[in-house]
N, C-alpha and C. Protein backbone atom coordinates (compact mmCIF):
# COMPACT_ATOMS: atom_id res chain seq x y z
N UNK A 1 -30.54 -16.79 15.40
CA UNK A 1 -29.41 -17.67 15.19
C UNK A 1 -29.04 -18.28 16.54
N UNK A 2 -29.04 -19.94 16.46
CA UNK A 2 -28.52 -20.22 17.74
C UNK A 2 -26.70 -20.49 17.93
N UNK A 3 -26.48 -20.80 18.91
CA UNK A 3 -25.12 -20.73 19.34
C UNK A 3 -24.17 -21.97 18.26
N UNK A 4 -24.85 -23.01 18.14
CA UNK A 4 -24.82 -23.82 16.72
C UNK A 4 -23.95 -23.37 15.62
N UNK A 5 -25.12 -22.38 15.35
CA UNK A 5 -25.36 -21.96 13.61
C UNK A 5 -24.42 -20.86 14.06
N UNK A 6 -23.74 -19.99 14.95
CA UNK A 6 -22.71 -19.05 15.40
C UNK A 6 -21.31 -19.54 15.02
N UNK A 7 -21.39 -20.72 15.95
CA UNK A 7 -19.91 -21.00 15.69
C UNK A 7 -20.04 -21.72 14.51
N UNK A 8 -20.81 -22.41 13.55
CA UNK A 8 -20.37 -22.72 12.73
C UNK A 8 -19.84 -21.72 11.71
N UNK A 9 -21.07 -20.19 11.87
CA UNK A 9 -20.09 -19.13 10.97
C UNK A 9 -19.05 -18.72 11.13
N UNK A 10 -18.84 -18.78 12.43
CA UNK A 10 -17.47 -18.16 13.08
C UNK A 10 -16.57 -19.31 12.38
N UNK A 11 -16.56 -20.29 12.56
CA UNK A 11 -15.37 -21.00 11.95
C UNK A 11 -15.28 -21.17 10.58
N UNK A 12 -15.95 -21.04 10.16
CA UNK A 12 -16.34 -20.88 8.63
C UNK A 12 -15.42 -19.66 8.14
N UNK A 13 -15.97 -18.45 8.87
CA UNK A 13 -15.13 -16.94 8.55
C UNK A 13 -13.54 -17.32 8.85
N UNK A 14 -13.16 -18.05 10.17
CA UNK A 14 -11.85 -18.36 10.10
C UNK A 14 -11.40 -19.04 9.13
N UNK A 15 -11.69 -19.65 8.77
CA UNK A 15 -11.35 -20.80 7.68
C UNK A 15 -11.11 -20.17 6.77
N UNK A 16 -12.08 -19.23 6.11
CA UNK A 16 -11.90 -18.68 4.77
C UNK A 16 -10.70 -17.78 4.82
N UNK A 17 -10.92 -16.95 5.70
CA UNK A 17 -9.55 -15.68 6.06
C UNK A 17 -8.25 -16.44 5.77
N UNK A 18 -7.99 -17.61 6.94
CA UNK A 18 -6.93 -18.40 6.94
C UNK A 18 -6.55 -18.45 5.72
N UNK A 19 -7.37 -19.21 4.30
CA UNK A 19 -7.34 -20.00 3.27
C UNK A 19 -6.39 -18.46 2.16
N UNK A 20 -7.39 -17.39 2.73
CA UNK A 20 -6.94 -16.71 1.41
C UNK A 20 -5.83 -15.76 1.70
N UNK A 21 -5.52 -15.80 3.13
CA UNK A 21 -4.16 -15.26 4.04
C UNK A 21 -3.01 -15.80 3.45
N UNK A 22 -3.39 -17.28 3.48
CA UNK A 22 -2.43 -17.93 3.35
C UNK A 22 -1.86 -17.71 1.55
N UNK A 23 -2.66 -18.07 0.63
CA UNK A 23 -3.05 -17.81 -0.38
C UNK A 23 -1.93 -16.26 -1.12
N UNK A 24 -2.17 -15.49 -0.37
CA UNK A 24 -1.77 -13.77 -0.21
C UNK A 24 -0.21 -13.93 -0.39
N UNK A 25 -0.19 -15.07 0.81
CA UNK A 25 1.44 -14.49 1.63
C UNK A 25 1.90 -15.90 0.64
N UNK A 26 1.73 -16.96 0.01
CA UNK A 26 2.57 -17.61 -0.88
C UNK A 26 3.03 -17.42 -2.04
N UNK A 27 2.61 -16.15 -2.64
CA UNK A 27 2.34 -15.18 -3.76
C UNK A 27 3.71 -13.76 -3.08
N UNK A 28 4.28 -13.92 -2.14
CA UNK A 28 4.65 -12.47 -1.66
C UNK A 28 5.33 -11.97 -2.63
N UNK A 29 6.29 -12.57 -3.33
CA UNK A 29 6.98 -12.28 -4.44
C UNK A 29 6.40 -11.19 -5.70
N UNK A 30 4.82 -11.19 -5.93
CA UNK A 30 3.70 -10.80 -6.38
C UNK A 30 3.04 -9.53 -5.95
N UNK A 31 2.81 -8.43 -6.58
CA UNK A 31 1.78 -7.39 -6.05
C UNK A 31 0.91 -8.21 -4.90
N UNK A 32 0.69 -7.72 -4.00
CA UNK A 32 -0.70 -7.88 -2.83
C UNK A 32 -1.90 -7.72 -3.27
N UNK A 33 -2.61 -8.75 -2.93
CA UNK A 33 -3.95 -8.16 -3.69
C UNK A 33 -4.93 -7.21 -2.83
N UNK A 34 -4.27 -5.71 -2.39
CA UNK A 34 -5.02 -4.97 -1.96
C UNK A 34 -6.25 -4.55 -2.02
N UNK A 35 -6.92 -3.58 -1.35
CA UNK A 35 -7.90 -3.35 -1.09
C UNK A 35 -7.95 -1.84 -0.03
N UNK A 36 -7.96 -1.29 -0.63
CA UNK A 36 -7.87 0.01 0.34
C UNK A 36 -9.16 1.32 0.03
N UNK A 37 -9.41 1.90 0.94
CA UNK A 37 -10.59 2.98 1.16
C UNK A 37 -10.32 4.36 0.64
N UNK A 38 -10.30 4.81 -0.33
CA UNK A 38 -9.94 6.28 -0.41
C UNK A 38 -10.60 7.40 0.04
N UNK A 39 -9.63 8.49 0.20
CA UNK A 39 -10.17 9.60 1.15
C UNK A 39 -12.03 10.22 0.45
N UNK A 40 -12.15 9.53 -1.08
CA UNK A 40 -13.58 9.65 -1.44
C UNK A 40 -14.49 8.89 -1.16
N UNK A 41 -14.09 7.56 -0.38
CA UNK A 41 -15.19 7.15 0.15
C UNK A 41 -14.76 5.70 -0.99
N UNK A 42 -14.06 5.87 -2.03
CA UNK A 42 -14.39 4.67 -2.70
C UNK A 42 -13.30 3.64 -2.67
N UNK A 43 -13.40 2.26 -2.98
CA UNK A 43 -12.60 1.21 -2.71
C UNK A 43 -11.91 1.48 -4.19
N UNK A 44 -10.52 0.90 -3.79
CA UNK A 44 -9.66 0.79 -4.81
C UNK A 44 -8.45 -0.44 -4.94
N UNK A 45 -8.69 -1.20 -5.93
CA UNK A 45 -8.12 -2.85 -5.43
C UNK A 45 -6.75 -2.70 -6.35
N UNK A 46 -5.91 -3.56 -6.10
CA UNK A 46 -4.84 -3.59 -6.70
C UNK A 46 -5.33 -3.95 -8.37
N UNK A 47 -5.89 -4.63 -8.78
CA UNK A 47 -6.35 -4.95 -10.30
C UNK A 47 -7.00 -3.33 -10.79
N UNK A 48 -6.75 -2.66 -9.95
CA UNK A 48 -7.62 -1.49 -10.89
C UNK A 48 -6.44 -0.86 -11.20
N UNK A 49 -4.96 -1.11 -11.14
CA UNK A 49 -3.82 -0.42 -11.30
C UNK A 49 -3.48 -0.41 -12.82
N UNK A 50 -2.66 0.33 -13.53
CA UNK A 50 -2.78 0.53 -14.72
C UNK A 50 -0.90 -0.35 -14.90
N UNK A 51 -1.15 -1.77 -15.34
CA UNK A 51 0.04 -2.57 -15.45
C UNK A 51 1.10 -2.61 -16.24
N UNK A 52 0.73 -1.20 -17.14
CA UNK A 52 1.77 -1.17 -18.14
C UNK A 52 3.39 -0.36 -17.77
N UNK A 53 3.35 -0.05 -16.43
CA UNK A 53 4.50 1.12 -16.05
C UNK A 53 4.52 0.17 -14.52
N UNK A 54 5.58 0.62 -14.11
CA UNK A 54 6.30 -0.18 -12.61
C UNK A 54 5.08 0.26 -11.68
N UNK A 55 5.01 0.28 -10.43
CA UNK A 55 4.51 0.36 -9.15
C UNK A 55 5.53 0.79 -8.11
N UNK A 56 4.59 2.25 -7.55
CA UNK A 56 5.54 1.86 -6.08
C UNK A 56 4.36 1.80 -4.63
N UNK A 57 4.89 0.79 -4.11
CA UNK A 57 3.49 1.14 -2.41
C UNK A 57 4.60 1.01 -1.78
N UNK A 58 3.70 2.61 -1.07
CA UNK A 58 4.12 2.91 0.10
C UNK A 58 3.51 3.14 1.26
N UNK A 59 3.44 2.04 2.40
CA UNK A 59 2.90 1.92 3.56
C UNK A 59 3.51 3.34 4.72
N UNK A 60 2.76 3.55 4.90
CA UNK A 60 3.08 4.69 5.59
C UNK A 60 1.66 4.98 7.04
N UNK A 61 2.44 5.97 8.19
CA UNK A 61 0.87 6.29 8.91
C UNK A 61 1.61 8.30 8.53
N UNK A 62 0.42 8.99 8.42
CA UNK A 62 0.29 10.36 8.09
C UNK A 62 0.74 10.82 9.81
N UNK A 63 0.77 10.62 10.54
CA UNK A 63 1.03 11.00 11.90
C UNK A 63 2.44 10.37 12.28
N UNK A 64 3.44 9.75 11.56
CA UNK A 64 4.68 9.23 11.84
C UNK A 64 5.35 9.97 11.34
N UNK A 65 6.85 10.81 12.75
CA UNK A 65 7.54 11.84 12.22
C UNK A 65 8.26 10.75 11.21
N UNK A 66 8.67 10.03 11.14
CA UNK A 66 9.85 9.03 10.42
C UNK A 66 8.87 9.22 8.63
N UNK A 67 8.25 8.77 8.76
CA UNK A 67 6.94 9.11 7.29
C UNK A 67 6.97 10.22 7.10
N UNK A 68 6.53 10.92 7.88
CA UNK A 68 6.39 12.83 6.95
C UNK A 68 7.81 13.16 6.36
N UNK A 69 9.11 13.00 7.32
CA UNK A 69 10.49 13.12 7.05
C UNK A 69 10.48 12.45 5.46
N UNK A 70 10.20 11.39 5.07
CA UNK A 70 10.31 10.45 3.93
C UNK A 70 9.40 11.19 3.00
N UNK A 71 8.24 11.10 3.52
CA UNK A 71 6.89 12.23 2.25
C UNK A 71 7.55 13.46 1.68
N UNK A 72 8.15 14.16 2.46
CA UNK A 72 8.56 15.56 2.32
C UNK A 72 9.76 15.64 1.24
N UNK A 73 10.81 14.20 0.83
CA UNK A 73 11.79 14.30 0.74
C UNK A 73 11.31 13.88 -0.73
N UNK A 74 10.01 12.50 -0.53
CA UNK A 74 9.41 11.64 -1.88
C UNK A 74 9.33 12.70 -2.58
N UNK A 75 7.99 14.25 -2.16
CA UNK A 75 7.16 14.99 -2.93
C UNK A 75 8.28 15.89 -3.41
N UNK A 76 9.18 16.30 -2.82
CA UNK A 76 10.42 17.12 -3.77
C UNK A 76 10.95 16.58 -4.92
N UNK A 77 10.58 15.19 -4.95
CA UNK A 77 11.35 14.85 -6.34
C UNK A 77 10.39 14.03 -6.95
N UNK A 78 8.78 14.19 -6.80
CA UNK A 78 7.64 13.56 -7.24
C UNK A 78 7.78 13.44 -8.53
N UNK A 79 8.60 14.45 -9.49
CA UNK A 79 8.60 14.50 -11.11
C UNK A 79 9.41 12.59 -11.13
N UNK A 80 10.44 12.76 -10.74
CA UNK A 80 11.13 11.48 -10.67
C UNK A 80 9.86 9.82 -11.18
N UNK A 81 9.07 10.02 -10.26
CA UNK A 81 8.03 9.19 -10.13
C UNK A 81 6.82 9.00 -11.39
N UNK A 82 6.53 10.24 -12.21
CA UNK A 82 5.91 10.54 -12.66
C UNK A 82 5.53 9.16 -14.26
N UNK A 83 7.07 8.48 -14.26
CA UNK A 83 6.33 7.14 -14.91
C UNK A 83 5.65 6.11 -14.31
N UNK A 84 5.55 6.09 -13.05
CA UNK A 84 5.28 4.87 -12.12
C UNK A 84 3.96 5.30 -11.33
N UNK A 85 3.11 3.97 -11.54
CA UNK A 85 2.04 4.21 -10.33
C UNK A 85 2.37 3.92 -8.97
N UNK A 86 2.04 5.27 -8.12
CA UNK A 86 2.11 5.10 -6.75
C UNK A 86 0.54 4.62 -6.04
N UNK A 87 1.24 4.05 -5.14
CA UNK A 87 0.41 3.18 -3.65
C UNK A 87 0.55 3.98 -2.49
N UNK A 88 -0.24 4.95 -2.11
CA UNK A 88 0.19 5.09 -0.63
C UNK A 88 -1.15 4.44 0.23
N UNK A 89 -0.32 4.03 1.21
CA UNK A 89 -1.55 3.35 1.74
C UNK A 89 -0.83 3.00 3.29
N UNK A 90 -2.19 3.40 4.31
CA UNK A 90 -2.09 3.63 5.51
C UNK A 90 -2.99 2.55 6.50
N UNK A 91 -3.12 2.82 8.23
CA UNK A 91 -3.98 1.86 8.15
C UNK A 91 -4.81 3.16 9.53
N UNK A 92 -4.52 4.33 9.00
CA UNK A 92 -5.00 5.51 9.97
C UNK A 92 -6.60 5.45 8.61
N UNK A 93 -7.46 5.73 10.01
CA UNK A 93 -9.10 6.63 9.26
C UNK A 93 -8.64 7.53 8.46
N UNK A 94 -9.80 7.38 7.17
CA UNK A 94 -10.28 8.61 6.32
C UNK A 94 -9.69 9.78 6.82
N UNK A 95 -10.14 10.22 7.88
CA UNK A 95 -10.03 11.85 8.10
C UNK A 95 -7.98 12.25 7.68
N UNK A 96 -7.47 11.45 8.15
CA UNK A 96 -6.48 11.68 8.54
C UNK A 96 -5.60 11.84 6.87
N UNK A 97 -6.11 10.69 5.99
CA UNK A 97 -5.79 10.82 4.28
C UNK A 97 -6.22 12.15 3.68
N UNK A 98 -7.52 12.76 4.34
CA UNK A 98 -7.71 13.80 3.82
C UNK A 98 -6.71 15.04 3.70
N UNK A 99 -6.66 15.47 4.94
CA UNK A 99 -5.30 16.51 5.48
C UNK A 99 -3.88 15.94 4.63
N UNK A 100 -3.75 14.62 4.80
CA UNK A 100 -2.49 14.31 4.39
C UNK A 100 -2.47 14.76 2.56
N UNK A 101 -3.80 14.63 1.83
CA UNK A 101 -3.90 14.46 0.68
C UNK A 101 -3.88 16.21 0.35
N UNK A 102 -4.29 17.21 1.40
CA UNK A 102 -4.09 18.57 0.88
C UNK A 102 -2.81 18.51 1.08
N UNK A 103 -1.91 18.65 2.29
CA UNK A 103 -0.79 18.81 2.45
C UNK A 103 0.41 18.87 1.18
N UNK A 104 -0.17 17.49 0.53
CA UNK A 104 1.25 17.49 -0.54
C UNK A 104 0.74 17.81 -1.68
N UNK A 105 -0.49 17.81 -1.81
CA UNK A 105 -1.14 17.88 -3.25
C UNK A 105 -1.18 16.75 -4.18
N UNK A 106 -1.75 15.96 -3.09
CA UNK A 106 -2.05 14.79 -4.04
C UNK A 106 -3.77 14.54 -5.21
N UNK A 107 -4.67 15.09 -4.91
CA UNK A 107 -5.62 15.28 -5.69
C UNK A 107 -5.16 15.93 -7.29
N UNK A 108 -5.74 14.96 -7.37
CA UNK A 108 -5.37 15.35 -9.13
C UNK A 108 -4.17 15.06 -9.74
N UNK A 109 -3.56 13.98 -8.67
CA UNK A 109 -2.26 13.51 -9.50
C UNK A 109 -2.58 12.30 -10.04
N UNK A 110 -2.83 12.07 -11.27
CA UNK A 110 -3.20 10.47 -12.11
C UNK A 110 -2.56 9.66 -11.60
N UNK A 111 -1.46 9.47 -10.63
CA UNK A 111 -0.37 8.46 -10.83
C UNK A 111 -0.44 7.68 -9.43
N UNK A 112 -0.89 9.02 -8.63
CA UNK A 112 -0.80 8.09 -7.07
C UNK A 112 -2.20 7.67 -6.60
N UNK A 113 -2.50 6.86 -5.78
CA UNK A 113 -3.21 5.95 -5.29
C UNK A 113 -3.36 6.31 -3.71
N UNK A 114 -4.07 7.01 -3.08
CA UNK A 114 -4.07 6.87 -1.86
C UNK A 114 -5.11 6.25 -0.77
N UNK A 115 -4.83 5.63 -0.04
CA UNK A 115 -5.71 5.03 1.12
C UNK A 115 -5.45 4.47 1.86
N UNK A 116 -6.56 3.50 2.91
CA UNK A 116 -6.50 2.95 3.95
C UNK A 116 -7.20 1.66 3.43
N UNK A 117 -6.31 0.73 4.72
CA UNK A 117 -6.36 -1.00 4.80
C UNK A 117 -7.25 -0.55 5.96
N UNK A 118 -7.55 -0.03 6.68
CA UNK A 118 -8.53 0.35 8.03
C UNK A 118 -7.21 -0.85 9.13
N UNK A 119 -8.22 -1.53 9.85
CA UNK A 119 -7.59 -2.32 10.70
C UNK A 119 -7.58 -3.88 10.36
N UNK A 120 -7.87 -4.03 8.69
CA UNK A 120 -6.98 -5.36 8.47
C UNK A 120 -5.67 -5.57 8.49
N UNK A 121 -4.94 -4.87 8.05
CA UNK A 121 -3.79 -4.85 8.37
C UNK A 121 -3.14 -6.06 6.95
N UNK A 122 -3.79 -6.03 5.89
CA UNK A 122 -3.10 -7.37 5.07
C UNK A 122 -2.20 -6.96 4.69
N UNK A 123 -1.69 -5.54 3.98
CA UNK A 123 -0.78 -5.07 3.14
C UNK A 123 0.45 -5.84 4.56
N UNK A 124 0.18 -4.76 5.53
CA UNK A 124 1.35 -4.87 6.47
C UNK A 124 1.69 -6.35 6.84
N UNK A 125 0.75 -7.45 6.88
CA UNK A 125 0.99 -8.47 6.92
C UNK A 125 1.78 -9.26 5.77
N UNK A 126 1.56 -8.82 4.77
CA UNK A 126 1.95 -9.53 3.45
C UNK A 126 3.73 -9.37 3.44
N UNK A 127 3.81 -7.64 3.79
CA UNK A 127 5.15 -7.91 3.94
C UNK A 127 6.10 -7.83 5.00
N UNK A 128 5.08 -8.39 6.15
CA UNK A 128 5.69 -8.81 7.39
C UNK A 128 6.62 -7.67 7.71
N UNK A 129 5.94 -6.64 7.91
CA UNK A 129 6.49 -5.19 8.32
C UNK A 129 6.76 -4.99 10.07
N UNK A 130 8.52 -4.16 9.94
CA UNK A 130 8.69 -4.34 11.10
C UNK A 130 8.66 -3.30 11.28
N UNK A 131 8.29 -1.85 10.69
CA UNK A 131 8.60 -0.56 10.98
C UNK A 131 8.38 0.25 9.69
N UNK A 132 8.05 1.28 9.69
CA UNK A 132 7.28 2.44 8.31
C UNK A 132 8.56 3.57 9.32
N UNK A 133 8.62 3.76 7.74
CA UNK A 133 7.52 3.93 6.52
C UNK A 133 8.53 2.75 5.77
N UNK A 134 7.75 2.28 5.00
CA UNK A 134 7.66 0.83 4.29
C UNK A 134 7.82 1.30 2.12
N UNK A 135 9.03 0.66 1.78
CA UNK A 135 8.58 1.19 0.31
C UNK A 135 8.73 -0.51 -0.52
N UNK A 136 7.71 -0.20 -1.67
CA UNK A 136 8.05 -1.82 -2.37
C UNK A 136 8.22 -1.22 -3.53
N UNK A 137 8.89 -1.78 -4.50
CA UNK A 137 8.86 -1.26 -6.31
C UNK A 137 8.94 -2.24 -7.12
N UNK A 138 8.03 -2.58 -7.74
CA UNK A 138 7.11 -3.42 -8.60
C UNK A 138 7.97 -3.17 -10.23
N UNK A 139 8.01 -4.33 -10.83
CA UNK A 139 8.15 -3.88 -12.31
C UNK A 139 6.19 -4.09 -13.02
N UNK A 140 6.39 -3.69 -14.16
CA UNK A 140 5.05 -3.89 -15.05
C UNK A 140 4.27 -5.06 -14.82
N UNK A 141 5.10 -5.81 -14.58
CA UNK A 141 4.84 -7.28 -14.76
C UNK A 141 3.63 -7.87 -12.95
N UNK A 142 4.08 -6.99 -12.02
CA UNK A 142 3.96 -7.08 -10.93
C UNK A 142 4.71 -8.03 -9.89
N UNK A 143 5.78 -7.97 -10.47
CA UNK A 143 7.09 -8.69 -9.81
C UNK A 143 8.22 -7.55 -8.86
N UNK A 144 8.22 -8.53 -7.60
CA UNK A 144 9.09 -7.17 -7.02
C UNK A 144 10.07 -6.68 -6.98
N UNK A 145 11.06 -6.28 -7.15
CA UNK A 145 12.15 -5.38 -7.64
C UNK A 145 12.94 -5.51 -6.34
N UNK A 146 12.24 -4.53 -5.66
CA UNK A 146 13.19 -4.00 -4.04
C UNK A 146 11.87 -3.50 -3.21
N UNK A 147 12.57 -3.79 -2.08
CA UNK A 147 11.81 -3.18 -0.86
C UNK A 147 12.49 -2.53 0.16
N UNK A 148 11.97 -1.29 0.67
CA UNK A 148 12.88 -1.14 1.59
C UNK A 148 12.11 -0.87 2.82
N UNK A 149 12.76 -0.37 4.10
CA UNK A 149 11.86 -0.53 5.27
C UNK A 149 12.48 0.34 6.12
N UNK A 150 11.98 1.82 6.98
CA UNK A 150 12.62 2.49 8.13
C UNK A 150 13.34 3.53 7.07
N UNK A 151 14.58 3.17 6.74
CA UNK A 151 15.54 4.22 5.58
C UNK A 151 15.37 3.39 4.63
N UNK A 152 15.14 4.59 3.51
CA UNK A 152 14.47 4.67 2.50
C UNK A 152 15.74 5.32 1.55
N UNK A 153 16.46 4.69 0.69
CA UNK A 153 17.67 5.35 0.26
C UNK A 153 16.99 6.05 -0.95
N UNK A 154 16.47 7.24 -1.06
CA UNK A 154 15.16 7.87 -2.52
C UNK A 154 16.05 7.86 -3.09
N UNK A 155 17.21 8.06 -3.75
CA UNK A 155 18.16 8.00 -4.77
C UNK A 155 18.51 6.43 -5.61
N UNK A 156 18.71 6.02 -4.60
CA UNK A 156 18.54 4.44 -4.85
C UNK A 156 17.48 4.33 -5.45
N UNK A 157 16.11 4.14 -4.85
CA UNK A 157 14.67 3.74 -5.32
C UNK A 157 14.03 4.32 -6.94
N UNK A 158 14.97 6.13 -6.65
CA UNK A 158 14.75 6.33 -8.11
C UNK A 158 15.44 5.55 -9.12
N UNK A 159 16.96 5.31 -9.03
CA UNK A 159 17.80 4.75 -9.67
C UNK A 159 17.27 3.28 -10.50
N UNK A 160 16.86 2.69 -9.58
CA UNK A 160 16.32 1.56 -9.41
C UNK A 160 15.08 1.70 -10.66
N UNK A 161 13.82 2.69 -10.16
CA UNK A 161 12.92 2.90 -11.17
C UNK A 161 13.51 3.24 -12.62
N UNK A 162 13.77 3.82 -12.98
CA UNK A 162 14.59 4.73 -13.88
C UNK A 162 15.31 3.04 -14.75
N UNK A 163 15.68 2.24 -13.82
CA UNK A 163 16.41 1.12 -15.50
C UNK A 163 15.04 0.26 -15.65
N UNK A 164 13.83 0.58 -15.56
CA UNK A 164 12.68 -0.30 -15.35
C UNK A 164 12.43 0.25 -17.06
């Protein structure tokens, strides 16, 4: 490949990113159209979500005291959740979802969703995040409800789920 046929891919790849960035973030109002890595190795996109019950994503890193404080407080009242599909989703490596995924006992829960954006960073871009742990809550429809960001009022968020 010469230097040519380089930058023409290179601008090409910009172009497209740009197109469907842009695309992403005029939709924000809208589920994200994620894309995240699970601790099995397999991809899991937002269309594979089951649309008949609300949504919640939650951006989070497994190594943030402010996040574990919030995880610890979510998984005590996980029954709460138990109509709604959860999103957790990070932008820390595999290894790190693993540990996080024994910790609370997330294997084998039908409802939650866990993984990594790696270092695209779209989720966090989409909702122009200034600080995690990050929560969004979706109705059926994939329309967004509430978001919250830093404090996380869980009483509220259940409240909130609960007239869905």
């Amino acid at each position: 490949m010469n230097l040519a046929q380089f930058r023409f891919l290179l601008l090409s790849l910009i172009f497209l990113m740009t197109f469907f960035f842009s695309e992403a973030m005029a939709q924000s109002d809208k589920l994200p159209p994620f894309r995240i890595i699970q601790p099995n190795g397999k991809v899991f996109k937002a269309e594979y979500l089951p649309f008949e019950k609300p949504i919640v994503i939650i951006y989070f890193s497994p190594d943030c005291e402010d996040c574990l404080e919030f995880m610890d407080s979510f998984f005590k009242k996980i029954y709460d959740f138990n109509e709604a599909s959860i999103v957790m989703i990070t932008f820390m490596p595999i290894e790190y979802l693993t540990k996080f995924s024994m910790k609370y006992g997330i294997k084998g829960r039908g409802n939650i969703y866990l993984g990594t954006e790696g270092s695209s960073y779209f989720v966090r871009d989409y909702f122009k995040m200034d600080g995690i742990p990050f929560v969004a809550l979706y109705d059926k429809d994939g329309n967004v409800k509430s978001t919250y960001c830093k404090s996380i009022p869980l009483n509220d968020l259940i409240a909130s789920l609960k007239k869905m």
